[in-house]
PDB file of N, CA and C in Angstrom:
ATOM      1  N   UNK A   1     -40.667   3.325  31.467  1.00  0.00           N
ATOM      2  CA  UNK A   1     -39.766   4.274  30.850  1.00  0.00           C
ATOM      3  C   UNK A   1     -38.310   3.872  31.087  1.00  0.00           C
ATOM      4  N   UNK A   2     -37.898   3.074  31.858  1.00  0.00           N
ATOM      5  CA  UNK A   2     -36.611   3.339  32.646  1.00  0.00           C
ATOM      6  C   UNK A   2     -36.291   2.000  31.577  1.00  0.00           C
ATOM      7  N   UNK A   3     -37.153   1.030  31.505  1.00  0.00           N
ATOM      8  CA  UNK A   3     -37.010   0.064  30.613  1.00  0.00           C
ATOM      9  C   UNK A   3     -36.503   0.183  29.229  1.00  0.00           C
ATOM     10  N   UNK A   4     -37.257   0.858  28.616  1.00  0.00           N
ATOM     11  CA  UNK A   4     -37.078   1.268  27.222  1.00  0.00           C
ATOM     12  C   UNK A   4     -35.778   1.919  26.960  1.00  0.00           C
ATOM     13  N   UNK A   5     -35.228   2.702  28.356  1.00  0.00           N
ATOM     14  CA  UNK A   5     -34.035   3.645  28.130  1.00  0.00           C
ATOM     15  C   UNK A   5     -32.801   2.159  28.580  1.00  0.00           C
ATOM     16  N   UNK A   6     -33.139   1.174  29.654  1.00  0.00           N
ATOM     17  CA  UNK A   6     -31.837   0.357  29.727  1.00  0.00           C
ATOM     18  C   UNK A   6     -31.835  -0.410  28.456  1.00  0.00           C
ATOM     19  N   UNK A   7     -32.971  -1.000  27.839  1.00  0.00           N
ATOM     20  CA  UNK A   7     -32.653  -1.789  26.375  1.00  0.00           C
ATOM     21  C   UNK A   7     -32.017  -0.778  25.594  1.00  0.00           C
ATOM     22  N   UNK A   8     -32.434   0.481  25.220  1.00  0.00           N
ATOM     23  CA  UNK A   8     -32.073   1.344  24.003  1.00  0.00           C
ATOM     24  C   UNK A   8     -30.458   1.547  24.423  1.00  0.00           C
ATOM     25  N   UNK A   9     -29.683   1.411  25.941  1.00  0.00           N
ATOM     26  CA  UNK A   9     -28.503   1.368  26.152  1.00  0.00           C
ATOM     27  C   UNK A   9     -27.983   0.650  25.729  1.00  0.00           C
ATOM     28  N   UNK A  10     -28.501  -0.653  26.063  1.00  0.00           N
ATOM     29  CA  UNK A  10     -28.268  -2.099  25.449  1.00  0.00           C
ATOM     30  C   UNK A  10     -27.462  -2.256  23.910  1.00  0.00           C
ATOM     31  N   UNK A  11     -28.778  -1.599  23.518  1.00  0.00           N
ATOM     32  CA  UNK A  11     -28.529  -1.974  22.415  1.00  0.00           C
ATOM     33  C   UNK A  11     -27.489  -1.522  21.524  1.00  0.00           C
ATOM     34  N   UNK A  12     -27.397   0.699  21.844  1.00  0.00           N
ATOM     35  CA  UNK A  12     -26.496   1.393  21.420  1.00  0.00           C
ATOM     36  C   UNK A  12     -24.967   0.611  22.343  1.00  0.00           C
ATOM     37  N   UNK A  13     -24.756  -0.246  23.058  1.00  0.00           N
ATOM     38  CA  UNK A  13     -23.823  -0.817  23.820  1.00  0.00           C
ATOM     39  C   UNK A  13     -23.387  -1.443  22.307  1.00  0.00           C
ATOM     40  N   UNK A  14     -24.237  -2.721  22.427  1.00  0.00           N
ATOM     41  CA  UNK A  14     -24.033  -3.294  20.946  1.00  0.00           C
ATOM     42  C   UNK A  14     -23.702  -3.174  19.681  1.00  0.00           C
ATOM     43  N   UNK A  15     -24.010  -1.914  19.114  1.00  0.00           N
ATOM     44  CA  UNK A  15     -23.864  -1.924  17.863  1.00  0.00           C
ATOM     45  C   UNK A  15     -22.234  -1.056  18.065  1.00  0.00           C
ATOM     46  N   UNK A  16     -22.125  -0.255  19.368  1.00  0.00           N
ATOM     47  CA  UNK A  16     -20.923   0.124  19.230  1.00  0.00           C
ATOM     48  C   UNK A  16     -19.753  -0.686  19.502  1.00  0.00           C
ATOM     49  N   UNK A  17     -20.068  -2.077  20.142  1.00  0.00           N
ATOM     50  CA  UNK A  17     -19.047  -2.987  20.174  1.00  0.00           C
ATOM     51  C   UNK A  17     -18.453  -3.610  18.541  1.00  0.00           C
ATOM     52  N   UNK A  18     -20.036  -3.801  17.981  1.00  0.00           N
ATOM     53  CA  UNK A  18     -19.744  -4.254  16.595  1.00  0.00           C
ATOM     54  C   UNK A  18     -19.048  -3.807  15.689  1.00  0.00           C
ATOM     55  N   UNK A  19     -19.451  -2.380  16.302  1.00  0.00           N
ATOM     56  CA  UNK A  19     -18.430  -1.513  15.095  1.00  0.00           C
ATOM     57  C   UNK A  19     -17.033  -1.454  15.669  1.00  0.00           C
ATOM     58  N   UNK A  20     -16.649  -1.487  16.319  1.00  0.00           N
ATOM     59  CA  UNK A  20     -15.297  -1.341  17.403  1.00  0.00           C
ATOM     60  C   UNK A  20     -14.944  -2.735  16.745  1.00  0.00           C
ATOM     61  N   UNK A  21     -15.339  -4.018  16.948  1.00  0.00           N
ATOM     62  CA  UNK A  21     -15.010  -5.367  16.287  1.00  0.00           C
ATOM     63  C   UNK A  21     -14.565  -5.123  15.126  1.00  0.00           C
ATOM     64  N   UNK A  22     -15.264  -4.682  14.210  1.00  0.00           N
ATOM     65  CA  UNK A  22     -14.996  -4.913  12.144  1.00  0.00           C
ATOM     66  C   UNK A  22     -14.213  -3.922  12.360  1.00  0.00           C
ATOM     67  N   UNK A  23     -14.149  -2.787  12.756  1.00  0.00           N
ATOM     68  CA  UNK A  23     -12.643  -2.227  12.920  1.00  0.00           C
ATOM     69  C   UNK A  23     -11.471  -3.076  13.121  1.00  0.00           C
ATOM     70  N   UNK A  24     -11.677  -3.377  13.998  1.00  0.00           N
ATOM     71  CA  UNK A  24     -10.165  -4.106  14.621  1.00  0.00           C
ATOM     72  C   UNK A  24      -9.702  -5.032  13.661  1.00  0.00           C
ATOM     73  N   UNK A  25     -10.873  -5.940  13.104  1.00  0.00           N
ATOM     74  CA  UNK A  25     -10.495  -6.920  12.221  1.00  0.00           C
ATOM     75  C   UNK A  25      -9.921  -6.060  10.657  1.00  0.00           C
ATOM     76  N   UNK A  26     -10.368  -5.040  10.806  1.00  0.00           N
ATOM     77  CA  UNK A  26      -9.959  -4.274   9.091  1.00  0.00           C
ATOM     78  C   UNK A  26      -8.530  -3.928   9.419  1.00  0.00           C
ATOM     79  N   UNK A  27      -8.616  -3.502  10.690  1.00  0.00           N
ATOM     80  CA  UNK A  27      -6.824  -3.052  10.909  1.00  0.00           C
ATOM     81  C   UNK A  27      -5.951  -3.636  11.098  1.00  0.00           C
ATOM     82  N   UNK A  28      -6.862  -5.193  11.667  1.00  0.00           N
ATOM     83  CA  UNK A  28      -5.564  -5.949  11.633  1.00  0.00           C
ATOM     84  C   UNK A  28      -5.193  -6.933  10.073  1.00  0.00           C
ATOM     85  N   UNK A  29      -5.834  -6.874   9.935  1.00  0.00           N
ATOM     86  CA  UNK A  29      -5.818  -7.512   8.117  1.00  0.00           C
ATOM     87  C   UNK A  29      -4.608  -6.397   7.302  1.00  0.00           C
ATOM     88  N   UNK A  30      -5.295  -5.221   7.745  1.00  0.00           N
ATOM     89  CA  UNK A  30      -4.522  -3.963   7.205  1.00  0.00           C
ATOM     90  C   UNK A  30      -2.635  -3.945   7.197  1.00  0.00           C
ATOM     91  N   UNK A  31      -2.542  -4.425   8.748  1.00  0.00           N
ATOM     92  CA  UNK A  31      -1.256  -4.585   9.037  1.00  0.00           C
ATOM     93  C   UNK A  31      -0.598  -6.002   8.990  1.00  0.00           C
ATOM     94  N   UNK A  32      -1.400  -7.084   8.647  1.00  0.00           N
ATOM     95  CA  UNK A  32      -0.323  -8.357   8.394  1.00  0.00           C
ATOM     96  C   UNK A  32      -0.205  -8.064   6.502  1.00  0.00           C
ATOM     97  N   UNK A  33      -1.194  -7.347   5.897  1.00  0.00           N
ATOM     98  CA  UNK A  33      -0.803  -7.264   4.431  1.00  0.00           C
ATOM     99  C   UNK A  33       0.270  -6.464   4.561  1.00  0.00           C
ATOM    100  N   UNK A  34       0.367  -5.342   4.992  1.00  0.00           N
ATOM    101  CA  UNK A  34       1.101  -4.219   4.990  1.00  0.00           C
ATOM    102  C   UNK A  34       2.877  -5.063   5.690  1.00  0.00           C
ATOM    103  N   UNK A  35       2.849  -5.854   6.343  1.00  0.00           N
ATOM    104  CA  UNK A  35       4.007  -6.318   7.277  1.00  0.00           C
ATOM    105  C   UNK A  35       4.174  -8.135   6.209  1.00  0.00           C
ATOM    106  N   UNK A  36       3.857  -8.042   5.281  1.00  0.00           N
ATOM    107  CA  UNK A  36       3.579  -9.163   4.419  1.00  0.00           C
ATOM    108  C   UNK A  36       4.696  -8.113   3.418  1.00  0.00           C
ATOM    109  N   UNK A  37       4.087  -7.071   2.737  1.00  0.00           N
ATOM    110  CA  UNK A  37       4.863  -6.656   1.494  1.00  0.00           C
ATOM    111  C   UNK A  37       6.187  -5.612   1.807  1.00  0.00           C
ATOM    112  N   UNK A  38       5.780  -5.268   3.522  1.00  0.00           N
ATOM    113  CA  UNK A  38       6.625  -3.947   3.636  1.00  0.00           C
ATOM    114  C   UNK A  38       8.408  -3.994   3.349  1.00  0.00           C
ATOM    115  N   UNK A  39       9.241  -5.516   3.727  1.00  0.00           N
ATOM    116  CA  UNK A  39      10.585  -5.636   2.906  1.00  0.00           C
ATOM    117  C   UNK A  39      10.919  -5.917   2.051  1.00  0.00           C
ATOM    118  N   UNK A  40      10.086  -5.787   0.925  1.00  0.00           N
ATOM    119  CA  UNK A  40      10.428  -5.809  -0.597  1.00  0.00           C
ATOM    120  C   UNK A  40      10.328  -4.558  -0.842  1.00  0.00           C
ATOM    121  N   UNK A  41       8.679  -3.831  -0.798  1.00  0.00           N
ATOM    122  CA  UNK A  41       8.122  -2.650  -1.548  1.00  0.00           C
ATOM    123  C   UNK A  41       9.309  -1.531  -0.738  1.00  0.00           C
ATOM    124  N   UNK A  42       9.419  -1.601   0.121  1.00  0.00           N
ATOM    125  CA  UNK A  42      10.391  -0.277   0.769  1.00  0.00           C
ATOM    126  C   UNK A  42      11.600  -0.389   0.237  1.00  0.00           C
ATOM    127  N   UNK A  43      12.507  -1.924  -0.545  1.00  0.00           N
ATOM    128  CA  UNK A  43      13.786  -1.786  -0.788  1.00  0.00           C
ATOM    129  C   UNK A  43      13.530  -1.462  -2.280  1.00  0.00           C
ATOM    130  N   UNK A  44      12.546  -1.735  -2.882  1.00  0.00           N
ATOM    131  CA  UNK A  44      12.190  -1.605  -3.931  1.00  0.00           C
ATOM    132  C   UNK A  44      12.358   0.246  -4.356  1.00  0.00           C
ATOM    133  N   UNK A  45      11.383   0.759  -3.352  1.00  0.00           N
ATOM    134  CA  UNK A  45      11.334   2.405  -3.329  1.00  0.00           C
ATOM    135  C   UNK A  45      12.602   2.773  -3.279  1.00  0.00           C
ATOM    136  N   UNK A  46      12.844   2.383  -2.336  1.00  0.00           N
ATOM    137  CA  UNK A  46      14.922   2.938  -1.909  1.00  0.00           C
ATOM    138  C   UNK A  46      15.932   3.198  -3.377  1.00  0.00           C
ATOM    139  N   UNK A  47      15.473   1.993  -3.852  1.00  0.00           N
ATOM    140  CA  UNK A  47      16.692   1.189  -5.129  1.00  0.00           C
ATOM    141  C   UNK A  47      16.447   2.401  -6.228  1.00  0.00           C
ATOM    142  N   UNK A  48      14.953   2.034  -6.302  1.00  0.00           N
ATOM    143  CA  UNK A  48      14.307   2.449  -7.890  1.00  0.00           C
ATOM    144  C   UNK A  48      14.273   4.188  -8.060  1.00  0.00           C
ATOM    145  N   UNK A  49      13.936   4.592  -6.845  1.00  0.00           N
ATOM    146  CA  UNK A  49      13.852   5.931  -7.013  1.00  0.00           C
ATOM    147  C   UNK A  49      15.373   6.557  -7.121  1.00  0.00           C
ATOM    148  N   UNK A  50      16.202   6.306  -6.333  1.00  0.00           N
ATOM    149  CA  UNK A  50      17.458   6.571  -6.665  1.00  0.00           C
ATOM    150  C   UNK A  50      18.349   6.461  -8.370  1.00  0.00           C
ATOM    151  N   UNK A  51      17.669   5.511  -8.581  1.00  0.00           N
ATOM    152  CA  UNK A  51      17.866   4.840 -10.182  1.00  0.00           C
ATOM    153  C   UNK A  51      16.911   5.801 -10.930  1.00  0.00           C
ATOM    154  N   UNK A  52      15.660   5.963 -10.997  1.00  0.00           N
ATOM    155  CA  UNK A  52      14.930   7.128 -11.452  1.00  0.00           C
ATOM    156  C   UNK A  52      15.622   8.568 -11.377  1.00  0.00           C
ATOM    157  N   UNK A  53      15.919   8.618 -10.227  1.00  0.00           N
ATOM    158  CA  UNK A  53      16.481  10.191 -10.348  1.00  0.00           C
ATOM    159  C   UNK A  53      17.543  10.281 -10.868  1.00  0.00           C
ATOM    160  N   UNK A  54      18.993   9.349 -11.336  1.00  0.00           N
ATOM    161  CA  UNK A  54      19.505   9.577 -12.372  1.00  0.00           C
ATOM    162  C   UNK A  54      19.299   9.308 -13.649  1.00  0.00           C
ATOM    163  N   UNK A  55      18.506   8.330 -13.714  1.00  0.00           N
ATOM    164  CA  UNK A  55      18.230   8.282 -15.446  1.00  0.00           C
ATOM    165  C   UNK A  55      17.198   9.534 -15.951  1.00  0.00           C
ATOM    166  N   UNK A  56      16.631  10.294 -15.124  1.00  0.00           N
ATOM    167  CA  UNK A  56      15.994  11.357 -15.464  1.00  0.00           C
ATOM    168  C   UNK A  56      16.777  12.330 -15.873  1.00  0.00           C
ATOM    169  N   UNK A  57      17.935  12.565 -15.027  1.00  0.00           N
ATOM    170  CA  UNK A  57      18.539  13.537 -15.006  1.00  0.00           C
ATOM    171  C   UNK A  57      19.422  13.489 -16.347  1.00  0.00           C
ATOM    172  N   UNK A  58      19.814  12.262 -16.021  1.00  0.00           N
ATOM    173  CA  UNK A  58      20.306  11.744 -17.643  1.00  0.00           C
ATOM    174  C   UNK A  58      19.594  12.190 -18.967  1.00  0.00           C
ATOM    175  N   UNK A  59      18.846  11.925 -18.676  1.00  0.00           N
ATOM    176  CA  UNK A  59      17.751  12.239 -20.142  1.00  0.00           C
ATOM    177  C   UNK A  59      17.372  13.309 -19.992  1.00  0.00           C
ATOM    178  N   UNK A  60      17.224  14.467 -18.944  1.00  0.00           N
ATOM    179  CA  UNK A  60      17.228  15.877 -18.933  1.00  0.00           C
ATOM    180  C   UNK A  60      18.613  16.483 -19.951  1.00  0.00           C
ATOM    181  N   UNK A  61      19.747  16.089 -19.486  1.00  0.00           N
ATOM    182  CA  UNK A  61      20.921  16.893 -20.069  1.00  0.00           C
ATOM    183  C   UNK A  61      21.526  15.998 -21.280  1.00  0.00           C
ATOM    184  N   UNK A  62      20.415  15.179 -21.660  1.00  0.00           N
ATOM    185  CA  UNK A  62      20.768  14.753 -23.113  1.00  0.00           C
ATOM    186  C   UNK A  62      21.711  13.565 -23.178  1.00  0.00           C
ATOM    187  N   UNK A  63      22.383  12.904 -22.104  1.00  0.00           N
ATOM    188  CA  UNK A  63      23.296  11.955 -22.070  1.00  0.00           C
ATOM    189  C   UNK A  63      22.849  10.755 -22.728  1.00  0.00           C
ATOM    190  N   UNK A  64      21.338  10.448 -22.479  1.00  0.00           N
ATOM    191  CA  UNK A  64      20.636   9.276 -23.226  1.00  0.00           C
ATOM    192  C   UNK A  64      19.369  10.028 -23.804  1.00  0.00           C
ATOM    193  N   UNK A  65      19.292   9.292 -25.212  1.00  0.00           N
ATOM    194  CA  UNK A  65      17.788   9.648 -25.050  1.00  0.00           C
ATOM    195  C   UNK A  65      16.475   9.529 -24.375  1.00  0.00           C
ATOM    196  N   UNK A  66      15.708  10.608 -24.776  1.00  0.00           N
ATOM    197  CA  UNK A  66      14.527  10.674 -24.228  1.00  0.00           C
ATOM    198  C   UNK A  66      13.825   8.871 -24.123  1.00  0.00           C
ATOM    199  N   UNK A  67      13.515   8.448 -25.576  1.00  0.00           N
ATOM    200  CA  UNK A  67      13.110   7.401 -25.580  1.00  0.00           C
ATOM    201  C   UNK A  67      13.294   5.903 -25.201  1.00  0.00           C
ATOM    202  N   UNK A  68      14.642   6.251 -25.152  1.00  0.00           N
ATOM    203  CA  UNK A  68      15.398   4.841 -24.205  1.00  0.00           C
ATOM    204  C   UNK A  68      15.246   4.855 -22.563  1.00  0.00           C
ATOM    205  N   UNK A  69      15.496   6.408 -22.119  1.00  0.00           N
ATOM    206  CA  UNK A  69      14.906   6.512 -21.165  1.00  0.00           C
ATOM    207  C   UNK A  69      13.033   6.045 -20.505  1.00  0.00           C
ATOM    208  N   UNK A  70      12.261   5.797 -21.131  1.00  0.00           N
ATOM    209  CA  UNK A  70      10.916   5.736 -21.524  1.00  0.00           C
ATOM    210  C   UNK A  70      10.522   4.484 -21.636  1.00  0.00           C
ATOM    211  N   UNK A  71      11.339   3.529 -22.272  1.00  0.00           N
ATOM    212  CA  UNK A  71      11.655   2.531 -22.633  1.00  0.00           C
ATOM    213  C   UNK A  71      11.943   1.617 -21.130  1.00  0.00           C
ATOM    214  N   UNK A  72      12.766   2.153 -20.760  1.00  0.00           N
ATOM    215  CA  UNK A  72      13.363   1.305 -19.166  1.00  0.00           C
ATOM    216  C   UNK A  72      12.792   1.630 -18.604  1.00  0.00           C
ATOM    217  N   UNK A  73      11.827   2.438 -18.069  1.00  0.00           N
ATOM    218  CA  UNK A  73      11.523   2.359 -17.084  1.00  0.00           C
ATOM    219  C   UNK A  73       9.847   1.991 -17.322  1.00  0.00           C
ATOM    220  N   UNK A  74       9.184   1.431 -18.295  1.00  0.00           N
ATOM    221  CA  UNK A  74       8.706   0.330 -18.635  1.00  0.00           C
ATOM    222  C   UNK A  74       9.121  -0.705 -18.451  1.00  0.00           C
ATOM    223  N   UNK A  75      10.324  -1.252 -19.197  1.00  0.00           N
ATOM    224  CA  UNK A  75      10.510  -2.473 -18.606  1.00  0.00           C
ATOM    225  C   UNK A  75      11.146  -2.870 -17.441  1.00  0.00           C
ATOM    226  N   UNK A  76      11.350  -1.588 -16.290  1.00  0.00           N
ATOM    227  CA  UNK A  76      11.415  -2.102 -14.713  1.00  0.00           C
ATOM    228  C   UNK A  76      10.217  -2.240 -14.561  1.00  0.00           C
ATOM    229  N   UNK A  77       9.126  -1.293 -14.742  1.00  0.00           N
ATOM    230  CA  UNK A  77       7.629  -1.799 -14.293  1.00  0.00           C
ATOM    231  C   UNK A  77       6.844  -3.012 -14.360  1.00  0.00           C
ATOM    232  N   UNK A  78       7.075  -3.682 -15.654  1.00  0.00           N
ATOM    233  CA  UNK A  78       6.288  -4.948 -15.941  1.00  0.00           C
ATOM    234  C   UNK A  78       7.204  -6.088 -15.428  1.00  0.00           C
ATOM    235  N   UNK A  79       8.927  -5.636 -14.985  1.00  0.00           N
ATOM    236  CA  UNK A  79       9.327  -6.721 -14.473  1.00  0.00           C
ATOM    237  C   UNK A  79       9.083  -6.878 -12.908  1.00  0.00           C
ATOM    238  N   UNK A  80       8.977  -5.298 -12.343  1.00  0.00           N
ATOM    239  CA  UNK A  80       8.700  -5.702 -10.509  1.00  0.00           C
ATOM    240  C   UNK A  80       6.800  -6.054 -10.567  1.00  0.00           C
ATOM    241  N   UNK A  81       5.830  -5.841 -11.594  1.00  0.00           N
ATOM    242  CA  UNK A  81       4.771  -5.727 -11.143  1.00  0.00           C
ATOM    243  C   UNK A  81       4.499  -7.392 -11.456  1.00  0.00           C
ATOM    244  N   UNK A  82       5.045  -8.121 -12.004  1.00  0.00           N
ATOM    245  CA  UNK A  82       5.460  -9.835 -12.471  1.00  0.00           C
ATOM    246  C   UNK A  82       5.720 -10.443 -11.158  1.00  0.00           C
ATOM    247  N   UNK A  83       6.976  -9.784 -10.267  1.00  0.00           N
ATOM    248  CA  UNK A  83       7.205 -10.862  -9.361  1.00  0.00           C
ATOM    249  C   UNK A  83       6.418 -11.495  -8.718  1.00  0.00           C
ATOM    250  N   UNK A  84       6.255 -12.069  -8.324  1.00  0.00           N
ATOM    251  CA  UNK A  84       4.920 -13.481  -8.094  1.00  0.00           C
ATOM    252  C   UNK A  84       5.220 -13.442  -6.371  1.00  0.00           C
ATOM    253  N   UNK A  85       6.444 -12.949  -5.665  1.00  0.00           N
ATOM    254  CA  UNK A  85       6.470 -12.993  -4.656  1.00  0.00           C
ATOM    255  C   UNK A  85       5.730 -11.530  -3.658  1.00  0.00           C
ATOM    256  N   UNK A  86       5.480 -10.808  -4.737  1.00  0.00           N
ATOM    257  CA  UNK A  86       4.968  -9.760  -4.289  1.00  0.00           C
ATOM    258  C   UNK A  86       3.298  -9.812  -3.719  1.00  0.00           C
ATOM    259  N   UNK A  87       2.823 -10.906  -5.012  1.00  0.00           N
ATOM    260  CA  UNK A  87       1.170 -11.160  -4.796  1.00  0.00           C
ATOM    261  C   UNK A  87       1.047 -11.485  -3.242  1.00  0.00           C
ATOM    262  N   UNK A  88      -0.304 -11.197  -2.944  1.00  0.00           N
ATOM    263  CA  UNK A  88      -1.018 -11.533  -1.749  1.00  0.00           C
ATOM    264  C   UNK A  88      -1.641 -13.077  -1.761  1.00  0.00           C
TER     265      UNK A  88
END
C-alpha cells in the first residue's frame, strides 16, 4: 500500500512539474514577443489615439467631412499594419 501511494506521489510530483515547465516556457515566449513589439505599438497608441480624438471631433462638429474622415483613418491602418518591422 505505502508503495502504490509513494509512486502515485511520484507521479502527481511529475505531471505537476510538467505543467509548471510549459507554463514557464508560454510566459516566457509571452514576454520576449510582448518586449519585441512593446516600443513601437505603445508610441504608436500614444500618437494615433491622440490624432483619432481630434479628427473625430473634427468630423463631429462638421469641420471635415464625415467621409474623408473614414477615409484616413483607413489609410493609417493599412499603412501601420504594412510595416514589416512590426512582424514577428
Amino acid at each position: 500500500m505505502r508503495i502504490h501511494a509513494i509512486k502515485d506521489l511520484k507521479v502527481s510530483v511529475k505531471k505537476k512539474l510538467t505543467i509548471t515547465a510549459s507554463l514557464t516556457a508560454v510566459i516566457v515566449i509571452l514576454v520576449i514577443t510582448y518586449k519585441k513589439l512593446e516600443p513601437k505599438f505603445l508610441r504608436f497608441l500614444k500618437t494615433k489615439k491622440r490624432l483619432y480624438r481630434k479628427m473625430k471631433k473634427r468630423a463631429i462638429n462638421k469641420e471635415i467631412e464625415y467621409e474623408k474622415y473614414i477615409d484616413t483613418m483607413i489609410e493609417i491602418r493599412k499603412t501601420y499594419e504594412s510595416e514589416p518591422t512590426l512582424w514577428i
